[in-house]
PDB file of N, CA and C in Angstrom:
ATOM      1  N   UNK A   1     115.924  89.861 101.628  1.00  0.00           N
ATOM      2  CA  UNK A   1     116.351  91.129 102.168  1.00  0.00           C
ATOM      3  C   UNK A   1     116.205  91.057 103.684  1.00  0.00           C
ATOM      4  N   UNK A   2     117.374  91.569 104.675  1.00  0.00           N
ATOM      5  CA  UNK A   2     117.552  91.247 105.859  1.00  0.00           C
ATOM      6  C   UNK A   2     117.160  92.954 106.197  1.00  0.00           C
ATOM      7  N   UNK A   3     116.381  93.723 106.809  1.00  0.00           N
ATOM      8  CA  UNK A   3     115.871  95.179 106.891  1.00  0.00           C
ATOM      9  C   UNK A   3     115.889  95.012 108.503  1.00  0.00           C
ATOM     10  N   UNK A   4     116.757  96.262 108.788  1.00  0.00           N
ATOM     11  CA  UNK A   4     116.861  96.429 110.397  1.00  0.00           C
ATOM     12  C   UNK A   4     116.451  98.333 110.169  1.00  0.00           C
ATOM     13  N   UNK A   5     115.330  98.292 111.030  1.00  0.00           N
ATOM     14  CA  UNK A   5     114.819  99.348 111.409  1.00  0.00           C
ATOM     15  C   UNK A   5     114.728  99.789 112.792  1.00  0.00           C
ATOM     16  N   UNK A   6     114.638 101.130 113.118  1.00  0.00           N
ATOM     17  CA  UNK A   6     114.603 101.594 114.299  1.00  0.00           C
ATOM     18  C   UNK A   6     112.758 101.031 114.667  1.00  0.00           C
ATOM     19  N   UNK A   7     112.870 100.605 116.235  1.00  0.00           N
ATOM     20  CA  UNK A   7     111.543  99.926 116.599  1.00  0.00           C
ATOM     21  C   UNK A   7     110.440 100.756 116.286  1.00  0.00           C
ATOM     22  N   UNK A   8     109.366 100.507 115.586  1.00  0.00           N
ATOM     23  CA  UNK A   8     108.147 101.429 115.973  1.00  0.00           C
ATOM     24  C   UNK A   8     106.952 100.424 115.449  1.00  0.00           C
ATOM     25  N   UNK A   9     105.867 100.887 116.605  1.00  0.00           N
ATOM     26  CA  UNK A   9     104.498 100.088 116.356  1.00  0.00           C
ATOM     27  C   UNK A   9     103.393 100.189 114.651  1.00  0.00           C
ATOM     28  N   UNK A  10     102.796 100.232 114.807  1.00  0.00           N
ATOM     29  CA  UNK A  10     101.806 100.491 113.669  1.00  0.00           C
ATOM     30  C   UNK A  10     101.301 101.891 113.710  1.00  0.00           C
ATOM     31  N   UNK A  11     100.934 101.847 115.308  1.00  0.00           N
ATOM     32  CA  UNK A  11     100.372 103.294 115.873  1.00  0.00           C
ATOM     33  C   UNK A  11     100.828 104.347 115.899  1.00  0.00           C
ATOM     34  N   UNK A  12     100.872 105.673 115.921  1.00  0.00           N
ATOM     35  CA  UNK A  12     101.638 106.757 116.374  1.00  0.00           C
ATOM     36  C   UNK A  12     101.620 106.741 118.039  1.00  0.00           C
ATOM     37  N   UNK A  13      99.910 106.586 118.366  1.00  0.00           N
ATOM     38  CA  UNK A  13      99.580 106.383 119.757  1.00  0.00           C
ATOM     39  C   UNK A  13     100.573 105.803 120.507  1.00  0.00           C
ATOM     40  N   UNK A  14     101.163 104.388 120.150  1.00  0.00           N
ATOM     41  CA  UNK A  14     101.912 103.373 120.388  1.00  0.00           C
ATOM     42  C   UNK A  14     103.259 103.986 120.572  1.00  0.00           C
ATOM     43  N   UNK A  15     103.523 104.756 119.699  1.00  0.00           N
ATOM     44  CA  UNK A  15     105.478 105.069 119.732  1.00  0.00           C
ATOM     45  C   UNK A  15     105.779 106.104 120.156  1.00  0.00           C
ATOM     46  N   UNK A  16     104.577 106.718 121.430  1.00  0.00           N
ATOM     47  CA  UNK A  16     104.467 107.901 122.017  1.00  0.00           C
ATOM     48  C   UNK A  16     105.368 107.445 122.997  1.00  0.00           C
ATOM     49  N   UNK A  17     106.563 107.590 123.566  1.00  0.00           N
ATOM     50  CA  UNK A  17     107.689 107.124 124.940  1.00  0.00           C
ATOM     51  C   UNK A  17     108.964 107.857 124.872  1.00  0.00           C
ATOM     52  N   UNK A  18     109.698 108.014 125.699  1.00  0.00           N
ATOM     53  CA  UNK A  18     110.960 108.042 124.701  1.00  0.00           C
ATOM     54  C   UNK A  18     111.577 108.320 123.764  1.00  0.00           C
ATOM     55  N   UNK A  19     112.030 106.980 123.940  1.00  0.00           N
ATOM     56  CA  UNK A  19     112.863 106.892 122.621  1.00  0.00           C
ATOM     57  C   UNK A  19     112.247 106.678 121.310  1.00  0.00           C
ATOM     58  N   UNK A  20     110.510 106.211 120.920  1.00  0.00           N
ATOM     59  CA  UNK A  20     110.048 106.586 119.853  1.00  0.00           C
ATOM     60  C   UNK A  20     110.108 108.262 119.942  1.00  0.00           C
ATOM     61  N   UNK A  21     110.016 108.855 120.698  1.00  0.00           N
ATOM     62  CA  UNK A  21     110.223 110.682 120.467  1.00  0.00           C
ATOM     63  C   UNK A  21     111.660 110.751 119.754  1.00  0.00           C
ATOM     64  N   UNK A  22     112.733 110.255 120.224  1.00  0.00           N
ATOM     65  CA  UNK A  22     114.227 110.185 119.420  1.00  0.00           C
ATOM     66  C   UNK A  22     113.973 109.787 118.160  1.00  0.00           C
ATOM     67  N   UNK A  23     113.456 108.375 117.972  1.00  0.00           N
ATOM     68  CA  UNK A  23     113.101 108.233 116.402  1.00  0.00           C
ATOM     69  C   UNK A  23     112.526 109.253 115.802  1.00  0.00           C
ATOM     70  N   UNK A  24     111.495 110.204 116.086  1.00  0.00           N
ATOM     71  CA  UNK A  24     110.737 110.601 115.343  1.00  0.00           C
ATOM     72  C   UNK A  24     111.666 112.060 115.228  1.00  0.00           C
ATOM     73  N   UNK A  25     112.152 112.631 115.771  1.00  0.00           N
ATOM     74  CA  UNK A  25     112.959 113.920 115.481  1.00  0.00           C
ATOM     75  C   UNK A  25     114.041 113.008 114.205  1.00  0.00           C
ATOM     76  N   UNK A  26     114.767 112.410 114.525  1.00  0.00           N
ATOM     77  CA  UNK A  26     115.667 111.973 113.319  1.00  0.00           C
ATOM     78  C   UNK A  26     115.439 111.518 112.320  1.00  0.00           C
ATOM     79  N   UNK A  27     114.041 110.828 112.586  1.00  0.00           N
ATOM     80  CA  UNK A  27     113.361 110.752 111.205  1.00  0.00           C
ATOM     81  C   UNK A  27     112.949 111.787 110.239  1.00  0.00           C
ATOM     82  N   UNK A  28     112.394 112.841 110.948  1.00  0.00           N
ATOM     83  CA  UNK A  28     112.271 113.842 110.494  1.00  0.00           C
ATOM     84  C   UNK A  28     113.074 115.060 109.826  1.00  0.00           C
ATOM     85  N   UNK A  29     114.506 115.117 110.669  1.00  0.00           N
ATOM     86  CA  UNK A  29     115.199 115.144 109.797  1.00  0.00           C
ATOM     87  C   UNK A  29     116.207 114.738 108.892  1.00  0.00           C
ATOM     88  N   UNK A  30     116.167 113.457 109.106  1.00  0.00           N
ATOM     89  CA  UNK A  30     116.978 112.752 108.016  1.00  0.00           C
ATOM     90  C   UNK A  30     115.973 111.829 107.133  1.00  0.00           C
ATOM     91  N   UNK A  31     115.292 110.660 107.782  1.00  0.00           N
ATOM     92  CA  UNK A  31     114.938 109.681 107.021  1.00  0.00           C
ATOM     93  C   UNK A  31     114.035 110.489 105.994  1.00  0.00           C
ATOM     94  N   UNK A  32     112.984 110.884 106.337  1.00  0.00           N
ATOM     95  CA  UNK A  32     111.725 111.737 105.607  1.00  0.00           C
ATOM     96  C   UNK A  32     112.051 112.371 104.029  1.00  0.00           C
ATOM     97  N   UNK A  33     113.150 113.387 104.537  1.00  0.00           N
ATOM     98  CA  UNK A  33     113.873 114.564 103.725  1.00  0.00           C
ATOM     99  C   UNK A  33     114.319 113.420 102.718  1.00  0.00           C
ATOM    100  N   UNK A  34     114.867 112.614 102.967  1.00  0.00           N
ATOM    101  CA  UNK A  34     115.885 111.744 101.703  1.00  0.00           C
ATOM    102  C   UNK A  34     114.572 110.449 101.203  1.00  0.00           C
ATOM    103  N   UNK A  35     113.644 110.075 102.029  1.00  0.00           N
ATOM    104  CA  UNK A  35     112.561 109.091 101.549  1.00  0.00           C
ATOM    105  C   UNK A  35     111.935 110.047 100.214  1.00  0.00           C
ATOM    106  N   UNK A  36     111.584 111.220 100.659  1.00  0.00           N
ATOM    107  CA  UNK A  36     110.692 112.454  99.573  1.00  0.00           C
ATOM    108  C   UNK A  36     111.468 112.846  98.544  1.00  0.00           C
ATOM    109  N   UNK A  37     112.901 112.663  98.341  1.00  0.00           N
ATOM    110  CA  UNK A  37     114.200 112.973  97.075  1.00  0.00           C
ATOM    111  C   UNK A  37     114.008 112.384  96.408  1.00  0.00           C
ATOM    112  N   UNK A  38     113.264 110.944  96.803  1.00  0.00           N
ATOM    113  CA  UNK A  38     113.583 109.666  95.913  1.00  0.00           C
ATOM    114  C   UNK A  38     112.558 109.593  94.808  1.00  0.00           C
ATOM    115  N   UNK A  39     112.575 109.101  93.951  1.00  0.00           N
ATOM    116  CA  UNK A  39     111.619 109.098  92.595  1.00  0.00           C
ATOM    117  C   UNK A  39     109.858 108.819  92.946  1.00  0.00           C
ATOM    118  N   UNK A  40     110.295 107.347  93.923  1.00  0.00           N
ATOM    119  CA  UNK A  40     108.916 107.365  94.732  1.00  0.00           C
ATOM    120  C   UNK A  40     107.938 108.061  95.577  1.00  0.00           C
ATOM    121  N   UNK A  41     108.946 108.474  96.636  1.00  0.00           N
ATOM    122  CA  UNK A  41     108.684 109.985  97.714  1.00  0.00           C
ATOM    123  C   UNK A  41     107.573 109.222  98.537  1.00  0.00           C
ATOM    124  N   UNK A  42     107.811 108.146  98.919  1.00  0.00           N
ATOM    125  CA  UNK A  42     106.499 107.663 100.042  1.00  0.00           C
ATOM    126  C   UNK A  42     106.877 108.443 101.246  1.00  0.00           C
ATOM    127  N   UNK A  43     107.992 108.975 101.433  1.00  0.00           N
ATOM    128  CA  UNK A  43     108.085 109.517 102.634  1.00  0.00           C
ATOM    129  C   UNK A  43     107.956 109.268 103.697  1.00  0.00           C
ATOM    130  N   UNK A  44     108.127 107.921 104.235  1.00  0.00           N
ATOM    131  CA  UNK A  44     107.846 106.688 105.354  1.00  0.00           C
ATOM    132  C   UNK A  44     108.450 107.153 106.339  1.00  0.00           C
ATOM    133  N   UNK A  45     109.514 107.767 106.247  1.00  0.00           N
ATOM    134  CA  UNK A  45     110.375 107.982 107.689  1.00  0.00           C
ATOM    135  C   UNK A  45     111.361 106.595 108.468  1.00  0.00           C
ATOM    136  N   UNK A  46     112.040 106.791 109.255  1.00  0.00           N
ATOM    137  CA  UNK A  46     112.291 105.998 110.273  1.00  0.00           C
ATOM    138  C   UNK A  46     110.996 105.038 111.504  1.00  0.00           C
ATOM    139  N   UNK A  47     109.584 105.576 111.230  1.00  0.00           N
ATOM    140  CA  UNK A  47     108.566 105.210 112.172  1.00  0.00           C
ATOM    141  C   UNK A  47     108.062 104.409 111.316  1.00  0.00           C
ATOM    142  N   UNK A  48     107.631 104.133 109.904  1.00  0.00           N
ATOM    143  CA  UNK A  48     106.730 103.441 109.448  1.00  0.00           C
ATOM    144  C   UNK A  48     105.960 102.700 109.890  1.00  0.00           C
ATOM    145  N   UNK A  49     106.379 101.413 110.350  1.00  0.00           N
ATOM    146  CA  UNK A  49     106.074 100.396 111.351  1.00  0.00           C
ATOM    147  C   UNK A  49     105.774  98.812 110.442  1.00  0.00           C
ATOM    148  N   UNK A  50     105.537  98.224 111.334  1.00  0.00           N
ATOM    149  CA  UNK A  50     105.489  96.497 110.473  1.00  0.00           C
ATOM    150  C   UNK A  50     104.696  96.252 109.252  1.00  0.00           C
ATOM    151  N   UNK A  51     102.867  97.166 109.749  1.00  0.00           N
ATOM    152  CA  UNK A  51     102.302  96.872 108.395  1.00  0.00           C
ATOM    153  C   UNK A  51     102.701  96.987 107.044  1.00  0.00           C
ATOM    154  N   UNK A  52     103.175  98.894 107.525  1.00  0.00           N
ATOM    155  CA  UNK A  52     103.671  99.790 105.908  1.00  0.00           C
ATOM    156  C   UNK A  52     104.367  99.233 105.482  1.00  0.00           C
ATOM    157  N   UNK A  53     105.680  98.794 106.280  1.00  0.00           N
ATOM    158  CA  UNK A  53     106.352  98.454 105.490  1.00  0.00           C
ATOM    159  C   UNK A  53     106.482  96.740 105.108  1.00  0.00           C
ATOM    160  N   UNK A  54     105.646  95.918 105.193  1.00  0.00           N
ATOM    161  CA  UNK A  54     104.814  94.815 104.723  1.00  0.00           C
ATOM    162  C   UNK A  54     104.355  94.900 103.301  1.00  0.00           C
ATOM    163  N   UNK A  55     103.360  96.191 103.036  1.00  0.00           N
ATOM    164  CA  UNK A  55     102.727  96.961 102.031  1.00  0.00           C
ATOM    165  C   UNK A  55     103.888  97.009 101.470  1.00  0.00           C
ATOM    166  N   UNK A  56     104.910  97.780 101.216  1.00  0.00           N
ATOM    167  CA  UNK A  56     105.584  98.603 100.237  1.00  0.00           C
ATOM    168  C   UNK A  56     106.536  97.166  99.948  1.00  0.00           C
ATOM    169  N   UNK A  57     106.846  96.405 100.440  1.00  0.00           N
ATOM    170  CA  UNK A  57     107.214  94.466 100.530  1.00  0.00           C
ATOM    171  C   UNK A  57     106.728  93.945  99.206  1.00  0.00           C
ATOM    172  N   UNK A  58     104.988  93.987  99.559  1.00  0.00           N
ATOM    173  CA  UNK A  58     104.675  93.245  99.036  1.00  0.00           C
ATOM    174  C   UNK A  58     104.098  93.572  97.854  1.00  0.00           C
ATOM    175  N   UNK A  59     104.055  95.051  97.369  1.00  0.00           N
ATOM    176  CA  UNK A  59     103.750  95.844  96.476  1.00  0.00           C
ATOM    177  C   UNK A  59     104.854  95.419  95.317  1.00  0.00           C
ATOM    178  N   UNK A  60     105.992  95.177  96.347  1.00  0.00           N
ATOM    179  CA  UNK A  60     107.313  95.731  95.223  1.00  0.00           C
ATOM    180  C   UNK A  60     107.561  93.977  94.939  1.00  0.00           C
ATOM    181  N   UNK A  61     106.665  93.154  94.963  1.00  0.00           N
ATOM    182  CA  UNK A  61     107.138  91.696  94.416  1.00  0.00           C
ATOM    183  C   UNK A  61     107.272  90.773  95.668  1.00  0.00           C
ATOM    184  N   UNK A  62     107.273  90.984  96.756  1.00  0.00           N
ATOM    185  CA  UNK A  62     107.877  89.933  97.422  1.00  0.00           C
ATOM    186  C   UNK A  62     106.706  89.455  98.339  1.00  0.00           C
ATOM    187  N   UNK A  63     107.095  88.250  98.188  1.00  0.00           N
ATOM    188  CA  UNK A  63     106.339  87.271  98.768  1.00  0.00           C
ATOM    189  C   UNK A  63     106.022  86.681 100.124  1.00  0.00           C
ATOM    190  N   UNK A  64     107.078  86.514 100.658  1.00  0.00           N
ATOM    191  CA  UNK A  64     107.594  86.565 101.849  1.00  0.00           C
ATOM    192  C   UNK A  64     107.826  87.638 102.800  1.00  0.00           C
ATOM    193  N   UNK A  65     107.585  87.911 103.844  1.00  0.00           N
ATOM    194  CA  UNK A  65     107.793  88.849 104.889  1.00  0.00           C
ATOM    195  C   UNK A  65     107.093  88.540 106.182  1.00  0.00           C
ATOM    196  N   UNK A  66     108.432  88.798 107.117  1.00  0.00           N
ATOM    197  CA  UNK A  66     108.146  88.363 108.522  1.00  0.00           C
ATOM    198  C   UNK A  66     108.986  89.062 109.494  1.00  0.00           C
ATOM    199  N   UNK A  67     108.793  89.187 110.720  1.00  0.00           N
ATOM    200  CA  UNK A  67     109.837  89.969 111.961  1.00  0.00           C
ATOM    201  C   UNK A  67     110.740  88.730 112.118  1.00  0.00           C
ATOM    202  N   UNK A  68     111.716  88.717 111.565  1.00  0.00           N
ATOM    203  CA  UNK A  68     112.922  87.664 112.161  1.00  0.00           C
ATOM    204  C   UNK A  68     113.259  87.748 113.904  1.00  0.00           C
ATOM    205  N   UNK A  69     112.780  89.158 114.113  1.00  0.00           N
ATOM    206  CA  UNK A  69     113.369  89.491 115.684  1.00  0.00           C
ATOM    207  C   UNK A  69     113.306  90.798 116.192  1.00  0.00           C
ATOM    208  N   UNK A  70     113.887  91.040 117.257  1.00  0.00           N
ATOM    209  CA  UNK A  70     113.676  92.292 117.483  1.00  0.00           C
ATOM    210  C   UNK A  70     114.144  92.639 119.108  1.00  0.00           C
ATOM    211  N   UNK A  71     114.837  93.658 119.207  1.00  0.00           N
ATOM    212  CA  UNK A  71     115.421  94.234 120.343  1.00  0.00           C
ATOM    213  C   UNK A  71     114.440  95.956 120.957  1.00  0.00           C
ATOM    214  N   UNK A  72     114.692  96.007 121.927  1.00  0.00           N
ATOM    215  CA  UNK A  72     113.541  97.604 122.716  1.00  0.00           C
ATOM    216  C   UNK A  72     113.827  98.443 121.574  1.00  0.00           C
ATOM    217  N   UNK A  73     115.305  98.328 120.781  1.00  0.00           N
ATOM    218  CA  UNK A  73     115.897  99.613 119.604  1.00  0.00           C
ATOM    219  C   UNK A  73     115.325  99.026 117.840  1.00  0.00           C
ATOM    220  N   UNK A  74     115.357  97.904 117.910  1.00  0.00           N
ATOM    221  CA  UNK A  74     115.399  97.710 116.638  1.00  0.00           C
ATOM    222  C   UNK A  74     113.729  96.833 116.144  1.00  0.00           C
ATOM    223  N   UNK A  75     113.703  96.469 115.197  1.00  0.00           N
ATOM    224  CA  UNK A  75     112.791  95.546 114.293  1.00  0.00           C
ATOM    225  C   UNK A  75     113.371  94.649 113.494  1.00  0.00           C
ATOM    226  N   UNK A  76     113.785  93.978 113.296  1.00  0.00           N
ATOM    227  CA  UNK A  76     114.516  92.950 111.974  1.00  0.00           C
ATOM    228  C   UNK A  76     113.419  92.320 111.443  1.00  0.00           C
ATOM    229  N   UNK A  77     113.385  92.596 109.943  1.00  0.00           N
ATOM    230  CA  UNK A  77     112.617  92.210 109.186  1.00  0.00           C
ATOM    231  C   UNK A  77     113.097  91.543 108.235  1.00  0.00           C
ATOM    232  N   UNK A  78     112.656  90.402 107.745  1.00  0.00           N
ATOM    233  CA  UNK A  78     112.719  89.277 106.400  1.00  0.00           C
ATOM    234  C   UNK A  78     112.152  89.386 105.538  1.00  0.00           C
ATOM    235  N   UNK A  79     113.100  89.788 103.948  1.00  0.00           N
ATOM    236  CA  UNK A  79     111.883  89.737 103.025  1.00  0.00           C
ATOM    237  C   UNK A  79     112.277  88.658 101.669  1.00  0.00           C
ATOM    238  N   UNK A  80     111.141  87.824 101.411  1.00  0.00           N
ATOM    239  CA  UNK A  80     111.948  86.986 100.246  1.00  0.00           C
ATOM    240  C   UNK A  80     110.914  87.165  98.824  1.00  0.00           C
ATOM    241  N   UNK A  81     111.641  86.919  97.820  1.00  0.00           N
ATOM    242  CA  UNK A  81     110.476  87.340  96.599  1.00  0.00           C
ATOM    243  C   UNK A  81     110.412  85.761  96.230  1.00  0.00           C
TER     244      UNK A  81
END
């Protein structure tokens, strides 16, 4: 699984700038609202960040996971089972 996310740290502290402020309004109302619909409802948002979503990776089977890369906007993440 090739996962491109909007950038955010581990921290909240951390994604205090900017454009983590842009992430976090759109997360809020989009990502959040439709994460909490879902059967699971972790409710992660657009902010999660590398660990969580490592956790919810490696929870769900997979073995593999790593930052392939990453731009000031994005995160690209690798996941292999």
């Amino acid at each position: 699984v090739l996962l491109v996310e909007p950038y955010a740290n581990d921290s909240l502290d951390d994604n205090i700038n900017p454009v983590g402020r842009l992430f976090y309004a759109a997360s809020t109302f989009i990502c959040t609202p439709n994460s909490l619909s879902q059967e699971v409802g972790l409710g992660l948002g657009a902010q999660a960040g590398e660990a969580r979503l490592r956790k919810v990776f490696n929870e769900a089977g997979f073995s593999s996971f790593r930052r392939a890369t990453e731009t000031p906007f994005n995160l690209i993440l690798e996941a292999r089972k």
